[in-house]
C-alpha atoms as a PDB file:
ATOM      1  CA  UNK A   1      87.349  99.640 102.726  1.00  0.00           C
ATOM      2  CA  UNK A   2      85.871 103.311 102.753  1.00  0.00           C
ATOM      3  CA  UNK A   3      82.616 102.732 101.397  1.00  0.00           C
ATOM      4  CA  UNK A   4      79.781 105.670 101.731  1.00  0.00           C
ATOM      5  CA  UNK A   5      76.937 104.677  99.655  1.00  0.00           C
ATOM      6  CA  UNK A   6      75.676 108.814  98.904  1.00  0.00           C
ATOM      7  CA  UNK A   7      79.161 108.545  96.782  1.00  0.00           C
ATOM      8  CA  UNK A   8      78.667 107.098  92.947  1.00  0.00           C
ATOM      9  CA  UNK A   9      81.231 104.472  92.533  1.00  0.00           C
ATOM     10  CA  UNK A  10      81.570 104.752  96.376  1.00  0.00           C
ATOM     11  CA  UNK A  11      82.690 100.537  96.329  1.00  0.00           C
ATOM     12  CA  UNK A  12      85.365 101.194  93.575  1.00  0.00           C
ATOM     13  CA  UNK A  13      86.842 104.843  95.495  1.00  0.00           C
ATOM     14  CA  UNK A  14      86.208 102.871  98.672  1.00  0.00           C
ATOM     15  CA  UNK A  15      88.881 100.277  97.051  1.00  0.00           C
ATOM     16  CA  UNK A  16      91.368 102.433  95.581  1.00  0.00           C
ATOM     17  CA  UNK A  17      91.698 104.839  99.179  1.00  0.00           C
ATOM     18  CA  UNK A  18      91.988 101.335 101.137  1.00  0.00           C
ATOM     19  CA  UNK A  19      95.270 100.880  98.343  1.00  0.00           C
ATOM     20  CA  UNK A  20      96.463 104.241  98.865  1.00  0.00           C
ATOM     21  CA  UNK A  21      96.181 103.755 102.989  1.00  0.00           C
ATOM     22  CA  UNK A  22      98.373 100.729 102.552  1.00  0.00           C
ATOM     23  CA  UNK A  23     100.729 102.497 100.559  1.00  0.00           C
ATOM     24  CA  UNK A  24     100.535 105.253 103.250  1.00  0.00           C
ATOM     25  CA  UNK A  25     100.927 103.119 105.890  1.00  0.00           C
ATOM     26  CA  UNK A  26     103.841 101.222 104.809  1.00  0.00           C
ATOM     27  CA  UNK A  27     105.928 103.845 103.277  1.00  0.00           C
ATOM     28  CA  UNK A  28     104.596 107.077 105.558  1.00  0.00           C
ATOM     29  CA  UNK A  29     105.238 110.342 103.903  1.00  0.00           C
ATOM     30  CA  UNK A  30     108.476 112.157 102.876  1.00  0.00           C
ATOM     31  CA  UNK A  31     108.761 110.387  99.366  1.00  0.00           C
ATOM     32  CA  UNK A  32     108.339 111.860  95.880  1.00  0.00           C
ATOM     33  CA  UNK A  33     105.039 111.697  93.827  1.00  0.00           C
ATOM     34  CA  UNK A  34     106.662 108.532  91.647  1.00  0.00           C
ATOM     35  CA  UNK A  35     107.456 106.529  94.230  1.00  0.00           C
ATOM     36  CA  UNK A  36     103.874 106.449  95.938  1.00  0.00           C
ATOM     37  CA  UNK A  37     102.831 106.256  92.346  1.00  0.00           C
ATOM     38  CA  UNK A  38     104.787 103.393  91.544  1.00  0.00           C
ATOM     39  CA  UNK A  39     103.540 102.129  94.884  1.00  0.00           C
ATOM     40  CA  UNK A  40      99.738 102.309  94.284  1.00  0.00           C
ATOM     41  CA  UNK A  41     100.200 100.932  91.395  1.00  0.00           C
ATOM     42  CA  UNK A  42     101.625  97.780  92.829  1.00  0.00           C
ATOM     43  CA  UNK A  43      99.074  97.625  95.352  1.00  0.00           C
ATOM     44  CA  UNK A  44      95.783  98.263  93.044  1.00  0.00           C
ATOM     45  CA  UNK A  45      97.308  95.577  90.875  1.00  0.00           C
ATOM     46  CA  UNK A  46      97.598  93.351  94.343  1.00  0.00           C
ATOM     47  CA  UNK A  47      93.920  94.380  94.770  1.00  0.00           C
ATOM     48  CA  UNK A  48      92.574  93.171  91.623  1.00  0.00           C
ATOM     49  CA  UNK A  49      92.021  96.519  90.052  1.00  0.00           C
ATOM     50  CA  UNK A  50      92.596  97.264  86.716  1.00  0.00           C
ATOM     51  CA  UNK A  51      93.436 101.074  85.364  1.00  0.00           C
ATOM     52  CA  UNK A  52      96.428 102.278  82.955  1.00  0.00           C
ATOM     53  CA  UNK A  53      99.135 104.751  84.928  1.00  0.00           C
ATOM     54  CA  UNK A  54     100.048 107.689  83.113  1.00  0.00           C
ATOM     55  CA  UNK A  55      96.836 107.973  81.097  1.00  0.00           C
ATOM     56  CA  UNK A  56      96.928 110.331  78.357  1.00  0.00           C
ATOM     57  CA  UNK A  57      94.012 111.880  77.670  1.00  0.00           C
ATOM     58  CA  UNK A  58      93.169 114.816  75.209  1.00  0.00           C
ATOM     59  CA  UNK A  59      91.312 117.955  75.663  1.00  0.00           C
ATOM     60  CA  UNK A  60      89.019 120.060  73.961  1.00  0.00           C
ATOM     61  CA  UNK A  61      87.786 123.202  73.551  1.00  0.00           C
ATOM     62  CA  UNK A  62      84.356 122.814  72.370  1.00  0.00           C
ATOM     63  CA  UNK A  63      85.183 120.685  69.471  1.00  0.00           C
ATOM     64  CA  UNK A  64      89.129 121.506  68.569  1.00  0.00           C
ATOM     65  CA  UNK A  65      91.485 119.160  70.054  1.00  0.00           C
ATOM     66  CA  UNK A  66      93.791 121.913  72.749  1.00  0.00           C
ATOM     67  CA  UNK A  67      96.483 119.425  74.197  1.00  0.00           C
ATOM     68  CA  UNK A  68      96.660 116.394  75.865  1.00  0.00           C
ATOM     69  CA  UNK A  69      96.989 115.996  79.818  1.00  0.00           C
ATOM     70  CA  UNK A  70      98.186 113.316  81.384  1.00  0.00           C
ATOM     71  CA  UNK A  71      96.625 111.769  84.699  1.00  0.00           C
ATOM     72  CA  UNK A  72      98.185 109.710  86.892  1.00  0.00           C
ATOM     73  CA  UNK A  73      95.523 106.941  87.343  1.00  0.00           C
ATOM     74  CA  UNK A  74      92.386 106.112  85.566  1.00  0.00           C
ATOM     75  CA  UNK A  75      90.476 103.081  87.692  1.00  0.00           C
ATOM     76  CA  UNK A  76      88.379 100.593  85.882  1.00  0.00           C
ATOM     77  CA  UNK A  77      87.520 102.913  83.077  1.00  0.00           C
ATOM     78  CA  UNK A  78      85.208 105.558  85.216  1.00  0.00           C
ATOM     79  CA  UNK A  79      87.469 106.985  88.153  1.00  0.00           C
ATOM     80  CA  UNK A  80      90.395 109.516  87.634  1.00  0.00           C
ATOM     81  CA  UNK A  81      93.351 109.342  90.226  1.00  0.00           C
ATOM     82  CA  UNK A  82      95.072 112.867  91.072  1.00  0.00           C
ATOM     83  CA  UNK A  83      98.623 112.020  93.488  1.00  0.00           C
ATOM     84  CA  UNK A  84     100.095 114.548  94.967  1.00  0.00           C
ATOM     85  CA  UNK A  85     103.046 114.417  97.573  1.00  0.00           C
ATOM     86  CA  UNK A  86     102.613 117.792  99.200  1.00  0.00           C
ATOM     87  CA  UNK A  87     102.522 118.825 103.147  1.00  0.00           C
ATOM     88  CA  UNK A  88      98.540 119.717 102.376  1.00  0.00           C
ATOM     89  CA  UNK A  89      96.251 119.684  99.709  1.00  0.00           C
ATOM     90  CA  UNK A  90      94.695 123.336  98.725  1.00  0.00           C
ATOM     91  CA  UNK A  91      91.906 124.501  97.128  1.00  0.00           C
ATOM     92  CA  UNK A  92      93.842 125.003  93.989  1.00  0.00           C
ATOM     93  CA  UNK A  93      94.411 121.255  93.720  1.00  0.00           C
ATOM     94  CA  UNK A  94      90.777 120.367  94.056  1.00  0.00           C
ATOM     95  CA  UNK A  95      89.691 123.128  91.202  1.00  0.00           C
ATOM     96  CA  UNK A  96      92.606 121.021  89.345  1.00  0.00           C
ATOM     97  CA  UNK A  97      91.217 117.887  89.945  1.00  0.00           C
ATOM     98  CA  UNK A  98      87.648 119.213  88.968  1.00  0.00           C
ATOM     99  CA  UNK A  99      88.648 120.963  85.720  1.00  0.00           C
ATOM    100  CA  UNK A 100      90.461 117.594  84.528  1.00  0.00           C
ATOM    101  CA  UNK A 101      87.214 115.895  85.571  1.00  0.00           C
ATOM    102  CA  UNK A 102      85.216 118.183  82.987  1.00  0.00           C
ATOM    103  CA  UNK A 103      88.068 117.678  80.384  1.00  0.00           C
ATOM    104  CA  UNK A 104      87.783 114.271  80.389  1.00  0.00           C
ATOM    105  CA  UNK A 105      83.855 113.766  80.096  1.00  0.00           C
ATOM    106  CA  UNK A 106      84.332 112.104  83.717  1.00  0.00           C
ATOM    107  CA  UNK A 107      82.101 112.287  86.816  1.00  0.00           C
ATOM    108  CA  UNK A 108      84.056 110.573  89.655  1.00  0.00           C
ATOM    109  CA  UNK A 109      87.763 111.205  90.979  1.00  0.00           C
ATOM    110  CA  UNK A 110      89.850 111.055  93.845  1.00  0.00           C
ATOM    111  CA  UNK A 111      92.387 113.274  94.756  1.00  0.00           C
ATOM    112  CA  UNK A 112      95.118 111.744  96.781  1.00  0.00           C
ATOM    113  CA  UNK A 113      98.068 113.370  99.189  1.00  0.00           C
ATOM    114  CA  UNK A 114     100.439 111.267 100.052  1.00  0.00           C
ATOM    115  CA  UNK A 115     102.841 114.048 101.483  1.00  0.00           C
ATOM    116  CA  UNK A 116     100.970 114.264 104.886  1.00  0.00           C
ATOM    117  CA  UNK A 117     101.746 112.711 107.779  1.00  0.00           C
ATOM    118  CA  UNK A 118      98.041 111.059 107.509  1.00  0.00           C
ATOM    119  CA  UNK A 119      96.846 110.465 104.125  1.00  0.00           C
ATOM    120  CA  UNK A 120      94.429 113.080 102.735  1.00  0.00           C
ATOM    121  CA  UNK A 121      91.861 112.088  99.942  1.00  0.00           C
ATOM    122  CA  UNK A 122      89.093 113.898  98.398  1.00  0.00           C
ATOM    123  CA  UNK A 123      86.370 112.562  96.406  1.00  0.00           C
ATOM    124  CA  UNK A 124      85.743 114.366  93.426  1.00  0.00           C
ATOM    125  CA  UNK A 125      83.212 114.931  91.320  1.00  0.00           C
ATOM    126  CA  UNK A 126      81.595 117.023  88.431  1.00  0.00           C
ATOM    127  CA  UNK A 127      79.825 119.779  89.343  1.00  0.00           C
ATOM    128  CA  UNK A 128      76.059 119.670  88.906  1.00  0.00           C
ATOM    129  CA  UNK A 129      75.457 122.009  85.624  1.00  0.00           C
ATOM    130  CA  UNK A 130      71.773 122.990  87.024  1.00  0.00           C
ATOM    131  CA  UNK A 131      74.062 124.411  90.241  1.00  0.00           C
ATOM    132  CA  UNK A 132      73.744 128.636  90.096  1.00  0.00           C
ATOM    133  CA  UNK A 133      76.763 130.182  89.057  1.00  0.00           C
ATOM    134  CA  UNK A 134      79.196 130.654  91.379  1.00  0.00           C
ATOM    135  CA  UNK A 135      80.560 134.260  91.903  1.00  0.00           C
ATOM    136  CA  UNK A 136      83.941 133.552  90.412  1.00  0.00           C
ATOM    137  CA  UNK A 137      81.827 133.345  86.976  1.00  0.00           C
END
């Protein structure tokens, strides 16, 4: 288990990368998005963890209700799961993964690549509001 206790939920990420490395390791990389999906899903049920797949989730601007957006995994209630089965994760995804963190009213994600030929992960989480602006703003 990857457990770095500076990390919030660090025991519950910890968990659900040590599913996604056994995916990983079993099925390597070359597969579509479902099937490591489908995958993890076995193997975080194997591991005791519970989540819902597919997780719809709405979104709002300021108060009005904008869409919906659905994310792949959400762990235990607190941590959003991001798969992606791409040769390398870019800064776009991570932005992704961080705007559907602020969406959601959620501070803790992972983003996982499964498309690799090691697994990549990133943990994710909401940036710190009393952070200065960055110069994209």
């Amino acid at each position: 288990m990857i457990i770095k206790n500076e990390y919030p939920l660090s025991e519950l990420t910890g968990k659900i990368i040590g599913c996604a490395l056994e995916v990983h390791s079993l099925l390597g990389n070359g597969f579509q998005e479902v099937i490591y999906q489908r995958a993890l899903e076995i193997e975080m049920r194997l591991q005791g963890l519970t989540f819902s797949r597919e997780h719809e989730m709405d979104i709002f601007y300021k108060t009005q209700l904008i869409g919906t957006r659905r994310v792949d995994f959400f762990v235990e209630g607190k941590v959003m799961v991001e798969l992606k089965a791409i040769v390398q994760l870019e800064d776009v995804h991570l932005a992704q993964a961080i705007n559907y963190l602020e969406a959601y009213g959620l501070d803790i994600g992972l983003l996982i690549n499964f498309g690799n030929t090691s697994l990549q992960f990133k943990r994710v989480m909401k940036p710190n509001q009393n952070h200065s602006p960055s110069k994209n703003q």
